[in-house]
Protein backbone atom coordinates (compact mmCIF):
# COMPACT_ATOMS: atom_id res chain seq x y z
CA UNK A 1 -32.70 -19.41 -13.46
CA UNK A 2 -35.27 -19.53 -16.21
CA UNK A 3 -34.60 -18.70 -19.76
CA UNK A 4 -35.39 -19.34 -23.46
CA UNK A 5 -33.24 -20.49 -25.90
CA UNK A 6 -34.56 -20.60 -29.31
CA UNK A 7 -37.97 -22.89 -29.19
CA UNK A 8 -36.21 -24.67 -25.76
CA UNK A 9 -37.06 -23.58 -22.26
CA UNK A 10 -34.53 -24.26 -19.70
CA UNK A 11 -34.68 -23.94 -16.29
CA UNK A 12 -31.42 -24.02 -14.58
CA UNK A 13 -30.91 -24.35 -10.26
CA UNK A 14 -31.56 -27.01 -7.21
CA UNK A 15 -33.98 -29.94 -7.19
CA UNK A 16 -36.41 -27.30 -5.10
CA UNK A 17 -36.51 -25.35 -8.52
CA UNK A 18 -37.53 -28.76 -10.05
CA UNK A 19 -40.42 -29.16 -7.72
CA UNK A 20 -41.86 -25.79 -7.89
CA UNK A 21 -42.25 -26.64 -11.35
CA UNK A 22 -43.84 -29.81 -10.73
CA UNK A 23 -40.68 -31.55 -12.92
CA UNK A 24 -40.29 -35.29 -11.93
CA UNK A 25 -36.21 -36.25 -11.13
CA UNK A 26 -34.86 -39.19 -10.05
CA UNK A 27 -35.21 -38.54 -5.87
CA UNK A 28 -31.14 -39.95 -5.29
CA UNK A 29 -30.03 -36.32 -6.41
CA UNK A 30 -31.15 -35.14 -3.05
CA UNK A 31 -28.73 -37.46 -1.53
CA UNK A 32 -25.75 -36.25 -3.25
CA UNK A 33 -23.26 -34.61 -1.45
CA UNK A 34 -21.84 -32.41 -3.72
CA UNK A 35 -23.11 -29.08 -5.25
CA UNK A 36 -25.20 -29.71 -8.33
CA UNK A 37 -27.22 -27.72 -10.68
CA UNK A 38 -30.13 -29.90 -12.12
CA UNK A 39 -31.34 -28.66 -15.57
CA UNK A 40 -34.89 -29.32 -17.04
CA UNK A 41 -35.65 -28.31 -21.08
CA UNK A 42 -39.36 -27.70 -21.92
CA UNK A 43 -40.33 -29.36 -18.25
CA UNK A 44 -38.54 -32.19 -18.66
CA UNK A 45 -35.66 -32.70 -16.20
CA UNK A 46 -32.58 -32.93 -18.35
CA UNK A 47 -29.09 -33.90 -16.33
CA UNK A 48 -27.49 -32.52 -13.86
CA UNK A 49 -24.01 -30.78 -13.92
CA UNK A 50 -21.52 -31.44 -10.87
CA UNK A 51 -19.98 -28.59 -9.14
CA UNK A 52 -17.43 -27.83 -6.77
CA UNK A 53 -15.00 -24.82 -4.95
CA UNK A 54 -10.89 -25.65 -4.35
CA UNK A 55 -9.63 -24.55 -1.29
CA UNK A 56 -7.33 -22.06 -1.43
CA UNK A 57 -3.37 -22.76 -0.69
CA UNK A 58 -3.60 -20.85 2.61
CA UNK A 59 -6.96 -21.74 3.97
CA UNK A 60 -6.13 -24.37 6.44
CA UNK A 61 -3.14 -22.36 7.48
CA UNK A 62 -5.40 -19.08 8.03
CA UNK A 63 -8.00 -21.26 10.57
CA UNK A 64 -5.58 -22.63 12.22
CA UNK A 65 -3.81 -18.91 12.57
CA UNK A 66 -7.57 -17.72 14.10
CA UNK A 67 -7.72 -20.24 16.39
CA UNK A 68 -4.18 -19.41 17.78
CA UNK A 69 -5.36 -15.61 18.21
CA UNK A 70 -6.30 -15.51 21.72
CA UNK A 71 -9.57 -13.60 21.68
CA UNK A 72 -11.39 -15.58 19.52
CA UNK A 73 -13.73 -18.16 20.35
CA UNK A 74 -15.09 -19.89 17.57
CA UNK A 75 -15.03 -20.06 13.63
CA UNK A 76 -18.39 -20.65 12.04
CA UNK A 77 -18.73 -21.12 8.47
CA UNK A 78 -22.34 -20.26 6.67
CA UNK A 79 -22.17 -20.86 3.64
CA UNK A 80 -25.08 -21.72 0.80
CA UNK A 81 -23.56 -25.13 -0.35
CA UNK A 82 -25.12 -28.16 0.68
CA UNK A 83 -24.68 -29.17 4.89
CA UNK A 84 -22.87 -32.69 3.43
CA UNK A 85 -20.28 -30.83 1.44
CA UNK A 86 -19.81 -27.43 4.60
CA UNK A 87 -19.49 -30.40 7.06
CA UNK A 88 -16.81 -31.92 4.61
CA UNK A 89 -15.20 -28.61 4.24
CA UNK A 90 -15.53 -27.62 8.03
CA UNK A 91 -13.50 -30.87 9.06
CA UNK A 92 -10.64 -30.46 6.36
CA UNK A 93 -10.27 -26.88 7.83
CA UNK A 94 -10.66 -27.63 11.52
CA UNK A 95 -13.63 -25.06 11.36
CA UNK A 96 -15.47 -25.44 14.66
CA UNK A 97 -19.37 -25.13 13.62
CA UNK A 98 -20.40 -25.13 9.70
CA UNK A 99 -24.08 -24.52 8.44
CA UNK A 100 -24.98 -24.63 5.10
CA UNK A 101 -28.05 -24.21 2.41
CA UNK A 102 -28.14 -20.73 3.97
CA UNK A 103 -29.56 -17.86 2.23
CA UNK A 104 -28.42 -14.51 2.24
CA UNK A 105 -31.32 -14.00 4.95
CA UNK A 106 -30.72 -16.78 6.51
CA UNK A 107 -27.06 -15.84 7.20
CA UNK A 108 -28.10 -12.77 8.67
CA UNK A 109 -30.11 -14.22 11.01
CA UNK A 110 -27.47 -16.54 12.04
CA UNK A 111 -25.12 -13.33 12.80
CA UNK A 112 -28.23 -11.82 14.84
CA UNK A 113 -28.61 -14.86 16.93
CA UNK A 114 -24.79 -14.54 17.96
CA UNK A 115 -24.52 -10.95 18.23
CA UNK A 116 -27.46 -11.29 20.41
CA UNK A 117 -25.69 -14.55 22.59
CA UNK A 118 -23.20 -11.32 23.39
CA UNK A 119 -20.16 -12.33 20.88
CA UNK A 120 -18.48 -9.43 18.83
CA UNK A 121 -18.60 -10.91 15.36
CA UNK A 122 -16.48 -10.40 12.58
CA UNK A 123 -17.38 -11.40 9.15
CA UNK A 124 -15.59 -12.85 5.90
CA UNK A 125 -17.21 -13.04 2.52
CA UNK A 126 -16.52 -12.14 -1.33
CA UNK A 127 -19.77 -12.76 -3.12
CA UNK A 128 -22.56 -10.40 -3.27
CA UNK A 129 -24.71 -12.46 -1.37
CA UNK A 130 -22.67 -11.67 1.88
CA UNK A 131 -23.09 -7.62 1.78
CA UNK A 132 -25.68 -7.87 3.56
CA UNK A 133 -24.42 -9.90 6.78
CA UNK A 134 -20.86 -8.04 6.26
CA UNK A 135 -23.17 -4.72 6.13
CA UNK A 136 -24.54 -5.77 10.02
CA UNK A 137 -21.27 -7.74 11.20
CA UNK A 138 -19.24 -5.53 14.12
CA UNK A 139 -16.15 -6.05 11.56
CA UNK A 140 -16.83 -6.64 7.98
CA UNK A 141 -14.17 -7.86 5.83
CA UNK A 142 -14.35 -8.79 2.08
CA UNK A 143 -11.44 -10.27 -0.21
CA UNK A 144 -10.56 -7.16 -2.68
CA UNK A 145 -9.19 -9.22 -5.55
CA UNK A 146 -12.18 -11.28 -6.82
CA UNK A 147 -15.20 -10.71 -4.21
CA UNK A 148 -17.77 -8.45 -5.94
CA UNK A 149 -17.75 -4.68 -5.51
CA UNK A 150 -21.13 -4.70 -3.22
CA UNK A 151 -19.19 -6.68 -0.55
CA UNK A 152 -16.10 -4.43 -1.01
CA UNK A 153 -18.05 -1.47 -0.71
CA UNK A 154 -20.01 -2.53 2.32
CA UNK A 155 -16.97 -4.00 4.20
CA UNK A 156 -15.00 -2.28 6.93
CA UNK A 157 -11.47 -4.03 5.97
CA UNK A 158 -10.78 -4.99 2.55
CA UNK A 159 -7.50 -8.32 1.84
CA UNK A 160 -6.77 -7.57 -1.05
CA UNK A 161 -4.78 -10.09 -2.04
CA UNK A 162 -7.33 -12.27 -1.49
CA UNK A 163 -5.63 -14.75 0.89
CA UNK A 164 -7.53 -15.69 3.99
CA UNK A 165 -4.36 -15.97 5.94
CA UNK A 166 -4.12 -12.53 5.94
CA UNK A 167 -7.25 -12.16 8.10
CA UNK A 168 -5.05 -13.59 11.29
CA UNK A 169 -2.61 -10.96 9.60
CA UNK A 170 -5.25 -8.16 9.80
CA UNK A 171 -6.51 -8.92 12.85
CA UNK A 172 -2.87 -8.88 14.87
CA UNK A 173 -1.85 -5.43 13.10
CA UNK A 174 -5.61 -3.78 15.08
CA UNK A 175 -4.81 -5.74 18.12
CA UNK A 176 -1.12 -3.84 18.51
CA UNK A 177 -2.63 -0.42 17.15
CA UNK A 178 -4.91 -0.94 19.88
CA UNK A 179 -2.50 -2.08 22.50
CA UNK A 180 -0.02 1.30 21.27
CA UNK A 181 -2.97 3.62 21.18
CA UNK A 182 -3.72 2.60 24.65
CA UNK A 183 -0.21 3.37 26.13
CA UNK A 184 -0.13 6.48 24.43
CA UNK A 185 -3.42 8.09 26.03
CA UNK A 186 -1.64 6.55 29.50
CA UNK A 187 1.59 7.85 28.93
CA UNK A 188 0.11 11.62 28.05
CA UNK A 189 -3.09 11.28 31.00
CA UNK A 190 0.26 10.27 33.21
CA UNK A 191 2.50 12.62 32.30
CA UNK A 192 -0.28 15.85 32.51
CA UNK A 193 -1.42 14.93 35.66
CA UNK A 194 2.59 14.43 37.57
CA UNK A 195 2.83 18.07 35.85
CA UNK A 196 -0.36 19.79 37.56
CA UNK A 197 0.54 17.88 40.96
CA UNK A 198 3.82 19.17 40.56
CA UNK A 199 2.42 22.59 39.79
CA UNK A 200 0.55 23.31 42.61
CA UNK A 201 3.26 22.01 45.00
CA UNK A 202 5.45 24.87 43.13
CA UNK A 203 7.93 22.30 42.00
CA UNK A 204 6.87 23.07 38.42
CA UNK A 205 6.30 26.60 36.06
CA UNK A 206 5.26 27.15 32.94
CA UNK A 207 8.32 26.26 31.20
CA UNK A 208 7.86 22.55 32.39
CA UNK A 209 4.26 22.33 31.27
CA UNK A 210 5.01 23.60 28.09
CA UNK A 211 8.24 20.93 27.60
CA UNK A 212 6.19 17.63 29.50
CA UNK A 213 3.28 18.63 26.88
CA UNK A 214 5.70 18.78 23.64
CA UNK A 215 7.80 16.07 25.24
CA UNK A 216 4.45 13.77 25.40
CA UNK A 217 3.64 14.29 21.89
CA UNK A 218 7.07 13.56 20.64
CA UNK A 219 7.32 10.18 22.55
CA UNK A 220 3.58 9.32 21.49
CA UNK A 221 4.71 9.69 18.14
CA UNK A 222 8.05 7.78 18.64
CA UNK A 223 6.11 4.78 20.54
CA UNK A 224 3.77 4.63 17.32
CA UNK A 225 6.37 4.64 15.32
CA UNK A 226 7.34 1.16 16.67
CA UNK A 227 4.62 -0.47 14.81
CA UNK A 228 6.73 -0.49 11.17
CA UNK A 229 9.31 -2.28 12.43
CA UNK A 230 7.25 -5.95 13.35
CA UNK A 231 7.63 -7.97 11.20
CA UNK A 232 3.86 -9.34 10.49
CA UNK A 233 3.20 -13.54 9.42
């Protein structure tokens, strides 16, 4: 960021700012691992102020909940921070690849690359820098309490309690919708088909067409209605 304040001009951002500027710094702040925002008044660098993300309660408990699920391969994390605090991250979490210094762009290409390796990708962000890659992720998903309203808006499944351990949550409530779906186009394909084979033997009339084809709807319904009673972790 660039800005005035008064007679001062202050530039605010990375070390990369600094040097498009043609500011001298001292050349360690590149090898600091944590986040940092360098500041600079009227061109001259300035200090530096120290930043840094907590990990939420649940996080290690929601990777470790993804990598029990047993579709999915690998988590990535892409993040913008600096690779030496990701990689820090990455192994408190058990995460099993990390990049970082991404930019929005750069995060979409990332996503390309594995959509492109074959892999269905799903997608978890809260900032407005991740609309785009949820936008072009198979399954976007965007925390609904304090991610900004272009990732909620682009997303395709909104937590809104904003705890990642509800993504394992999320994902194991579509995997048994799936699953009941499934055995309800079976059970009604199943049932028609006994009835028309019994038809044209003559074992069946109308009246047992008409009762299979209610009877398949009610027991559809009945097998759906399954799904309220698991209890979700």
């Amino acid at each position: 960021m660039k800005g005035k304040i008064g007679e001062y001009e202050v530039l605010a951002g990375n070390t990369k700012l600094l040097g498009k500027f043609n500011i001298s710094y001292d050349e360690k702040l590149d090898l600091n691992p944590e986040t940092i925002v360098v500041i600079a008044i009227n061109k001259i660098f300035a200090g530096y102020i120290t930043i840094a993300d907590t990990l939420k309660n649940d996080a290690k408990k929601a990777i470790m909940a993804l990598h029990n699920i047993k579709n999915i391969k690998e988590v990535v994390m892409l993040s913008g921070d600096k690779q030496a605090v990701v990689d820090k991250i990455a192994k408190q979490l058990g995460i099993d690849k990390a990049m970082g210094e991404l930019l929005p762009e750069d995060k979409i290409k990332e996503v390309e690359k594995l959509k492109a390796a074959g892999r269905t990708i799903a997608f978890v962000g809260d900032g407005i820098n991740d609309a785009p890659v949820i936008t072009i992720a198979d399954v976007g998903m965007a925390m609904g309490g304090l991610g900004s309203d272009a990732a909620i808006e682009t997303a395709d499944v909104v937590i809104q309690t904003d705890q990642p351990s509800k993504i394992a949550t999320a994902i194991k409530i579509s995997n048994s919708t799936n699953k009941i779906i499934w055995q309800n186009i079976g059970l009604a394909l199943g049932v028609k088909i006994l009835v028309l084979i019994l038809g044209a033997l003559g074992m069946a009339t109308l009246w047992e067409a008409v009762i299979a084809d209610v009877g398949v709807a009610l027991l559809a319904i009945l097998n759906a209605v399954r799904i309220q009673r698991v209890k979700w972790s």
